[in-house]
N, C-alpha and C. Protein backbone atom coordinates (compact mmCIF):
# COMPACT_ATOMS: atom_id res chain seq x y z
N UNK A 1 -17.90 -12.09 11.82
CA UNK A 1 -17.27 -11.49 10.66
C UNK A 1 -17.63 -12.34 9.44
N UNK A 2 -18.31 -11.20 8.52
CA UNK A 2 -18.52 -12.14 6.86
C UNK A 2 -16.92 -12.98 6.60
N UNK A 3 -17.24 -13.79 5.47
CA UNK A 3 -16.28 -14.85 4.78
C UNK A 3 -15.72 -13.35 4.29
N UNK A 4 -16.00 -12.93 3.55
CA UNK A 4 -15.82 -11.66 2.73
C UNK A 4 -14.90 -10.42 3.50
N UNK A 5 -15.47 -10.07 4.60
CA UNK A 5 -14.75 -9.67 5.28
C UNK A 5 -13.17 -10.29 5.64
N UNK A 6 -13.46 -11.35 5.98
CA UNK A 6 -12.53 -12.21 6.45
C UNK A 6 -11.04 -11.96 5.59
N UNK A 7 -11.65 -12.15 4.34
CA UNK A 7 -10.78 -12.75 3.71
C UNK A 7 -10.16 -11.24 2.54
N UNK A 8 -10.84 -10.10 3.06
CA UNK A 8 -10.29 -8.92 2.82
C UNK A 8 -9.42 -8.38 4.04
N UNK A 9 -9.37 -8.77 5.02
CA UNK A 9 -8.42 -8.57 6.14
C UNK A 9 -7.21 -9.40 5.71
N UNK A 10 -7.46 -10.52 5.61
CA UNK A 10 -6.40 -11.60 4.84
C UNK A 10 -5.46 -10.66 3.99
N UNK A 11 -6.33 -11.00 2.94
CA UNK A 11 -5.64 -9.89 1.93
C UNK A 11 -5.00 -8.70 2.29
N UNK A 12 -5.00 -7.60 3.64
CA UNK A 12 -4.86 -6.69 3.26
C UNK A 12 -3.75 -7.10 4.22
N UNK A 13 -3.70 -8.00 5.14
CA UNK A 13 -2.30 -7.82 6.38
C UNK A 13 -1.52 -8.98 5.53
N UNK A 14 -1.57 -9.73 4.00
CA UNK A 14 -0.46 -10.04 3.27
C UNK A 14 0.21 -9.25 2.31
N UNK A 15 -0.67 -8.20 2.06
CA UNK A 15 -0.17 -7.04 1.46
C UNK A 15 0.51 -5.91 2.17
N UNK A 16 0.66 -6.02 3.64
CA UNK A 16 0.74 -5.26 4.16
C UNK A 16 2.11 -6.05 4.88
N UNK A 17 2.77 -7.34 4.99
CA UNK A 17 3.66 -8.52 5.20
C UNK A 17 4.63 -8.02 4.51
N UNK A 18 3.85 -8.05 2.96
CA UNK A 18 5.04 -8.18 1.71
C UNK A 18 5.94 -6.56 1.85
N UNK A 19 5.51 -5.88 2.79
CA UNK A 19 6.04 -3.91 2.94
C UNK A 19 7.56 -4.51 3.68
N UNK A 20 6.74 -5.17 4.66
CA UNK A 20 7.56 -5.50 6.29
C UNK A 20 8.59 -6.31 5.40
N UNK A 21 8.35 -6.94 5.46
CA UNK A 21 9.71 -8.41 4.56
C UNK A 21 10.79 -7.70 3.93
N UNK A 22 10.32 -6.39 2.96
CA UNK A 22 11.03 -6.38 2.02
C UNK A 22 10.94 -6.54 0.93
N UNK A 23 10.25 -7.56 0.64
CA UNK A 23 10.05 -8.22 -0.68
C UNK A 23 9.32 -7.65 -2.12
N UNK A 24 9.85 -7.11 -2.73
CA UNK A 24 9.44 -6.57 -3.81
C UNK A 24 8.17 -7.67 -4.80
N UNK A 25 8.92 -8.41 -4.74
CA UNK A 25 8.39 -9.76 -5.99
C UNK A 25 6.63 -9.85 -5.27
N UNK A 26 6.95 -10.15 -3.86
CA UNK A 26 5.46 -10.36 -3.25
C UNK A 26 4.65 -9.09 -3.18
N UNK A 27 5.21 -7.74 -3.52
CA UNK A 27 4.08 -6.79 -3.21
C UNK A 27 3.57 -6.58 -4.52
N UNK A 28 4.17 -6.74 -5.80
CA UNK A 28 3.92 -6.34 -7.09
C UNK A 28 3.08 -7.86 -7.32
N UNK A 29 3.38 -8.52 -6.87
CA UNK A 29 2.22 -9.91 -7.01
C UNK A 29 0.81 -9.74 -6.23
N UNK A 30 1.06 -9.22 -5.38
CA UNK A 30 -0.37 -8.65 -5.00
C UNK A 30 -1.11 -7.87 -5.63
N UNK A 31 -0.80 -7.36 -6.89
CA UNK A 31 -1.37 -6.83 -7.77
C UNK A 31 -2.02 -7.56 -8.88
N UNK A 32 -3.40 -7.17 -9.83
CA UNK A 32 -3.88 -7.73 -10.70
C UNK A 32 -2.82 -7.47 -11.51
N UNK A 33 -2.66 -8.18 -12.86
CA UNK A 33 -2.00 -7.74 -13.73
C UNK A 33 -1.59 -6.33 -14.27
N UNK A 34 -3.25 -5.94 -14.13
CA UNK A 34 -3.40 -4.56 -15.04
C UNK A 34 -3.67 -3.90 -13.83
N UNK A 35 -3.47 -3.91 -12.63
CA UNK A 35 -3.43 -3.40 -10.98
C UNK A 35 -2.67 -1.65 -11.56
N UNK A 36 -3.28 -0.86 -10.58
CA UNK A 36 -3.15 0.68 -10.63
C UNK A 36 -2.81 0.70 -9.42
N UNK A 37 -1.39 1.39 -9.08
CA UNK A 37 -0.99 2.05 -7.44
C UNK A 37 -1.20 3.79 -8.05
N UNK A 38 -1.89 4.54 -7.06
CA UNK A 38 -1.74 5.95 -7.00
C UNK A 38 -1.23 6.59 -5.97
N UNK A 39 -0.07 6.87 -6.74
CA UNK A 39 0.67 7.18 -5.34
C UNK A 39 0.67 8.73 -4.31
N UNK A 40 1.01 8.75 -3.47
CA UNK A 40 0.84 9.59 -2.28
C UNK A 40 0.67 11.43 -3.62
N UNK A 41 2.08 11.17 -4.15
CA UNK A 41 2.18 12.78 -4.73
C UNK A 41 1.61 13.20 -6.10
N UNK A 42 1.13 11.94 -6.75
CA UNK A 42 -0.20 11.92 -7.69
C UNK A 42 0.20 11.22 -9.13
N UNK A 43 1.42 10.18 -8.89
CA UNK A 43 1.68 9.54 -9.41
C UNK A 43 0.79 7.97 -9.71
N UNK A 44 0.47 7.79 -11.01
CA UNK A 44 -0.08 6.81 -11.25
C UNK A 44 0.99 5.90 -12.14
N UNK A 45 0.18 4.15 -11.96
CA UNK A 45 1.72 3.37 -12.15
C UNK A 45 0.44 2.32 -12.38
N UNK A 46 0.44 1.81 -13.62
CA UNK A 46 -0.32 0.85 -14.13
C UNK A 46 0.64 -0.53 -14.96
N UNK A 47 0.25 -1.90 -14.30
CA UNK A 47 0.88 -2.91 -14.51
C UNK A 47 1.87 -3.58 -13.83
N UNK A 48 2.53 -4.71 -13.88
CA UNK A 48 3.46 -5.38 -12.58
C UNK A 48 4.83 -4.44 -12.75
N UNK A 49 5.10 -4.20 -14.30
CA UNK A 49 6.29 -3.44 -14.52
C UNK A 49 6.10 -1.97 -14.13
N UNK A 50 5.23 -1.27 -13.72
CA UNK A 50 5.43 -0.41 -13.96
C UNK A 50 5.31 0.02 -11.89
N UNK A 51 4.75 -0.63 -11.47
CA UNK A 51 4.14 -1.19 -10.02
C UNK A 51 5.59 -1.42 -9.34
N UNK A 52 6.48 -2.30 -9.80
CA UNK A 52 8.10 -2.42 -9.46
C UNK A 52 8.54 -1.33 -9.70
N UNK A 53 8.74 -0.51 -10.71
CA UNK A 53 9.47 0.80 -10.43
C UNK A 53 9.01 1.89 -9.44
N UNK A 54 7.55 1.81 -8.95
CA UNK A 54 7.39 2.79 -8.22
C UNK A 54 7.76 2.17 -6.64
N UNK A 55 7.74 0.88 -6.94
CA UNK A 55 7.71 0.28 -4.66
C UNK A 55 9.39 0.03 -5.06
N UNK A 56 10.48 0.16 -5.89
CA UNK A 56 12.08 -0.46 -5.96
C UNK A 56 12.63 0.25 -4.67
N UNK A 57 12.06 2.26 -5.03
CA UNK A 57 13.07 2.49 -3.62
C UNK A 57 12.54 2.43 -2.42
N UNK A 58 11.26 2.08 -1.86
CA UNK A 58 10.85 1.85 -0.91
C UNK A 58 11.22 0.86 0.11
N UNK A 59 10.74 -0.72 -0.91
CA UNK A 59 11.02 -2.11 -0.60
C UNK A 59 12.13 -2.18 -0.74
N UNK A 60 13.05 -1.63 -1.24
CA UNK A 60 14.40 -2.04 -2.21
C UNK A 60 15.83 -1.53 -0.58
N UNK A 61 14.94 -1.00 -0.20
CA UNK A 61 16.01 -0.62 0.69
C UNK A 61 16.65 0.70 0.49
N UNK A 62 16.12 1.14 -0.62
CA UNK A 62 17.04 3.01 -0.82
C UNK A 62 16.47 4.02 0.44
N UNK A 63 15.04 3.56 0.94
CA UNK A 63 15.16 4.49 2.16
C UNK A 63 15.45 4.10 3.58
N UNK A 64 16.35 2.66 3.84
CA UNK A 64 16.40 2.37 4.81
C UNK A 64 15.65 0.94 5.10
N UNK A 65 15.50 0.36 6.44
CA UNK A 65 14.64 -0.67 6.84
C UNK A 65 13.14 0.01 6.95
N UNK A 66 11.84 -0.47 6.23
CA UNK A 66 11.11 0.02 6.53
C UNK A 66 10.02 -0.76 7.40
N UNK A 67 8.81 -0.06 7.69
CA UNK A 67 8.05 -1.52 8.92
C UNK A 67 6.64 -0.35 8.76
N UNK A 68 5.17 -1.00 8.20
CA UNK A 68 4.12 -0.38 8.24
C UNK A 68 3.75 -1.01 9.35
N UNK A 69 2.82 -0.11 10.11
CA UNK A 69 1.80 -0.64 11.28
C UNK A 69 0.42 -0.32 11.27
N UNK A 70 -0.55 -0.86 11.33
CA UNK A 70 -1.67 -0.80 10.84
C UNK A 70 -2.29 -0.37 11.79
N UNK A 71 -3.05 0.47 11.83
CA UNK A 71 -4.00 0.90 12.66
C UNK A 71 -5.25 1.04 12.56
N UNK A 72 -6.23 1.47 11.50
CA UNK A 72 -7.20 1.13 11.69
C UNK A 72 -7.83 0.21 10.16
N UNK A 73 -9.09 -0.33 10.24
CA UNK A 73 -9.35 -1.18 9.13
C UNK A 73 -11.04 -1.21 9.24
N UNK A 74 -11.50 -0.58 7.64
CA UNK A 74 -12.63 -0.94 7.29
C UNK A 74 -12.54 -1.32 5.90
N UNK A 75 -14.00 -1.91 5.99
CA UNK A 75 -13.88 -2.59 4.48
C UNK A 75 -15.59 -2.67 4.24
N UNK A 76 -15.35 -2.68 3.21
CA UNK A 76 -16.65 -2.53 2.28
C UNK A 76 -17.41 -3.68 1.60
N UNK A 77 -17.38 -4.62 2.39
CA UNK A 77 -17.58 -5.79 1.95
C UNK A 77 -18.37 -5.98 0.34
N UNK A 78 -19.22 -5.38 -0.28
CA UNK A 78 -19.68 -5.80 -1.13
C UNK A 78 -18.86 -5.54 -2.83
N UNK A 79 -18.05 -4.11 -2.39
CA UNK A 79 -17.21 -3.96 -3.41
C UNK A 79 -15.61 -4.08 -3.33
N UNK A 80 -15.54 -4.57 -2.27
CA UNK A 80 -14.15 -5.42 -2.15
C UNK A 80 -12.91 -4.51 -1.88
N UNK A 81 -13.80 -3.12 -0.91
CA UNK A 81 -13.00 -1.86 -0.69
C UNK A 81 -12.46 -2.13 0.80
N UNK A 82 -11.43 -1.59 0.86
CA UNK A 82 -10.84 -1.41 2.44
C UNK A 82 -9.99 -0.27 2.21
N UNK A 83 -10.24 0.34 3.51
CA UNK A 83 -9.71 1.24 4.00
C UNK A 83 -8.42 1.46 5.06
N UNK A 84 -7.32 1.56 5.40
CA UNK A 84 -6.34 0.81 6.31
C UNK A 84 -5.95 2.26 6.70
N UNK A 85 -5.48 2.83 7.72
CA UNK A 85 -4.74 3.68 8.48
C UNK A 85 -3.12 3.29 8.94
N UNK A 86 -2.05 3.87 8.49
CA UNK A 86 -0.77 3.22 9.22
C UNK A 86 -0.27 3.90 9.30
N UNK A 87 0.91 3.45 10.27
CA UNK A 87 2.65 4.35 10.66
C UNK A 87 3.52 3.54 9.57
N UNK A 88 4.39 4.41 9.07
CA UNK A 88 5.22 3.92 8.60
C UNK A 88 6.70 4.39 8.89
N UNK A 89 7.23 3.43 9.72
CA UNK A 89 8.97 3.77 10.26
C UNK A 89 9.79 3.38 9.72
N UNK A 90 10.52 4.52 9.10
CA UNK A 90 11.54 4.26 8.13
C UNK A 90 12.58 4.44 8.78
N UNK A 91 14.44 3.62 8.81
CA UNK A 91 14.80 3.58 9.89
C UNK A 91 16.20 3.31 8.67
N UNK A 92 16.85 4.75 8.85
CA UNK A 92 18.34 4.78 7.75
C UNK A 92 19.04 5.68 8.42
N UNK A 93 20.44 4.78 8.65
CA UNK A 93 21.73 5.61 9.42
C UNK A 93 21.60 5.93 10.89
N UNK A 94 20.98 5.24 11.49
CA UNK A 94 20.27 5.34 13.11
C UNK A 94 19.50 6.68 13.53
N UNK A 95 18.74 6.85 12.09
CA UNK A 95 17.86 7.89 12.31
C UNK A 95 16.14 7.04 11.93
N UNK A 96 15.20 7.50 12.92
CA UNK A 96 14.15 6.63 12.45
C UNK A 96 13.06 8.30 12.04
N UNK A 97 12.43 7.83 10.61
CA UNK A 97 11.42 9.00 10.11
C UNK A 97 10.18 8.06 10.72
N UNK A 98 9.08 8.65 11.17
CA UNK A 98 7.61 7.96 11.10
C UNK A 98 6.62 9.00 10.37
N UNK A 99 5.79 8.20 8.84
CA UNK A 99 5.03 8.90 8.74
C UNK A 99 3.43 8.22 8.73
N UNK A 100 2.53 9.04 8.95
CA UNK A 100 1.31 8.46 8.98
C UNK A 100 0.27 8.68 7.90
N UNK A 101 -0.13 7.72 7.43
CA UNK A 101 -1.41 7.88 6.46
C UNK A 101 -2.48 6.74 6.16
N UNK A 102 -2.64 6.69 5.07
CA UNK A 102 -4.00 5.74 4.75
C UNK A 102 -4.02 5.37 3.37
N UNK A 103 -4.62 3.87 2.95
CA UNK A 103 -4.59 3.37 1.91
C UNK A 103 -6.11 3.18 1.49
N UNK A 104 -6.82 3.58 0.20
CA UNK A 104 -7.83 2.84 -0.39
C UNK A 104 -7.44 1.94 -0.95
N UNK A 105 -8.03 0.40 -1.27
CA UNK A 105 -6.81 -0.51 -1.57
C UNK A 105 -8.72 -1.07 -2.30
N UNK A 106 -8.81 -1.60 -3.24
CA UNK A 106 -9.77 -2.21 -4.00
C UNK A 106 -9.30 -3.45 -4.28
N UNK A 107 -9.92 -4.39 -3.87
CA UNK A 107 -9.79 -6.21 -3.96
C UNK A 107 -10.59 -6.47 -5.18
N UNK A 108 -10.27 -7.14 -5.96
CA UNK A 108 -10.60 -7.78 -6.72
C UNK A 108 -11.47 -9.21 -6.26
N UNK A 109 -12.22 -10.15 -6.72
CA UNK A 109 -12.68 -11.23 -6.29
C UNK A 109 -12.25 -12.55 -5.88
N UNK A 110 -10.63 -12.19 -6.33
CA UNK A 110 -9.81 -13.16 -6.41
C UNK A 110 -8.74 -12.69 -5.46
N UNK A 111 -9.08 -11.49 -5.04
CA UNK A 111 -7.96 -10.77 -3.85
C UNK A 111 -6.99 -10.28 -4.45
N UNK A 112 -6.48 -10.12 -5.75
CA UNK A 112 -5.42 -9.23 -6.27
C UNK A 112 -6.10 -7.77 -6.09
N UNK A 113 -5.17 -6.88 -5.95
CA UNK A 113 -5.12 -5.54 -6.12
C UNK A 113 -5.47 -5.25 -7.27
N UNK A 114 -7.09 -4.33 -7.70
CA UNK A 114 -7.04 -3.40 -8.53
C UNK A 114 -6.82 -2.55 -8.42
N UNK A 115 -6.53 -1.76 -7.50
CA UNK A 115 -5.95 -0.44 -7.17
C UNK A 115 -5.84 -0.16 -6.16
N UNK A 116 -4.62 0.57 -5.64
CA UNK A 116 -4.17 1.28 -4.84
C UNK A 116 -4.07 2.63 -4.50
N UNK A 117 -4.77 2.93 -3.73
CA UNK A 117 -4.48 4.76 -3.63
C UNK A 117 -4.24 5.41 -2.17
N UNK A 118 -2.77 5.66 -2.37
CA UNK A 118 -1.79 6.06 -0.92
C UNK A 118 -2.00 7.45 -0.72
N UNK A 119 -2.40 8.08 0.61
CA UNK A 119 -2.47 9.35 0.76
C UNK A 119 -1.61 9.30 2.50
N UNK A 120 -0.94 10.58 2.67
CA UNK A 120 -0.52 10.43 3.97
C UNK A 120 -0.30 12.04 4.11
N UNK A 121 0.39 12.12 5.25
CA UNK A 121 0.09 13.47 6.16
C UNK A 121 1.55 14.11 5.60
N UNK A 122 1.33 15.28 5.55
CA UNK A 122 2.81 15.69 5.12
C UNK A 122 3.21 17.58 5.11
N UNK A 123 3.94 17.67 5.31
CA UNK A 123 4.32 19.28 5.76
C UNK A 123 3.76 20.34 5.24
N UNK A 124 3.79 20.42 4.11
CA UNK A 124 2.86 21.15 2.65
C UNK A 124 2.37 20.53 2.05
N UNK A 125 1.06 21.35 1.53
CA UNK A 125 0.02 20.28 0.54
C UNK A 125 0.76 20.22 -1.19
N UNK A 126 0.41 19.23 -1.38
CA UNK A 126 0.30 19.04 -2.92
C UNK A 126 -0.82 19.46 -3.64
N UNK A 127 -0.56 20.29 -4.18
CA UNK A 127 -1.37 20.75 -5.34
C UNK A 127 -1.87 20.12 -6.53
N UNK A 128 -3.21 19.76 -7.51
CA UNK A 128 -3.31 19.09 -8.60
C UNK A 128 -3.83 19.83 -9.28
N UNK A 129 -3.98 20.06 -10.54
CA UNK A 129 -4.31 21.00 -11.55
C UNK A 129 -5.63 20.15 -12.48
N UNK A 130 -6.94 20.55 -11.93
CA UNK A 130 -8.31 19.58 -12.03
C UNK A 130 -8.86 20.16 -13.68
């Protein structure tokens, strides 16, 4: 395994820690400053402030204990792309939801997040107006 590689796996199972923990402070730090999350329903969220309001009810505990599991992982070594597959079990009032999807997640050189883009599986499609 490249250094490069290496150290985009690094990156992506501490970004992927900071879900499990809880920890808000550490997932919005995994972001560049000027870091972009796009989220699952086509929400975009540019900056640390703006990055905390979209992960508050996730990490924050409004949907419960949550726990990602990773399943599959490629990466693009030269442009600092990875690709991640997960479950995500959300677990509120002794009811557990699992949903499944996938992250494009773009590393920066320094391993902060330039962007994030969450897509996952879901009952009806979302529509975007191109």
């Amino acid at each position: 395994m490249s250094d490069r590689r290496a150290e985009l796996l690094e990156a992506t199972e501490k970004f992927v820690s900071a879900f499990n923990q809880m920890h808000i402070d550490k997932v919005v730090k995994s972001f560049a400053e000027d870091g972009i999350y796009e989220d699952s329903t086509g929400g975009r969220h540019q900056g640390h402030h703006a990055i905390r309001l979209a992960f508050e009810p996730l990490v924050g505990g409004e949907k419960g204990k949550i726990r990602f599991v990773s399943e599959d992982f490629f990466a693009e070594v030269e442009t600092g792309k990875v690709l991640i597959s997960w479950f995500l079990n959300m677990e509120l009032d002794d009811t557990v939801s699992v949903i499944r999807g996938i992250d494009v997640l773009h590393f920066n050189d320094d391993n902060s997040l330039a962007k994030k883009m969450a897509y996952m599986k879901v009952d009806k499609p979302h529509f975007e107006e191109q």
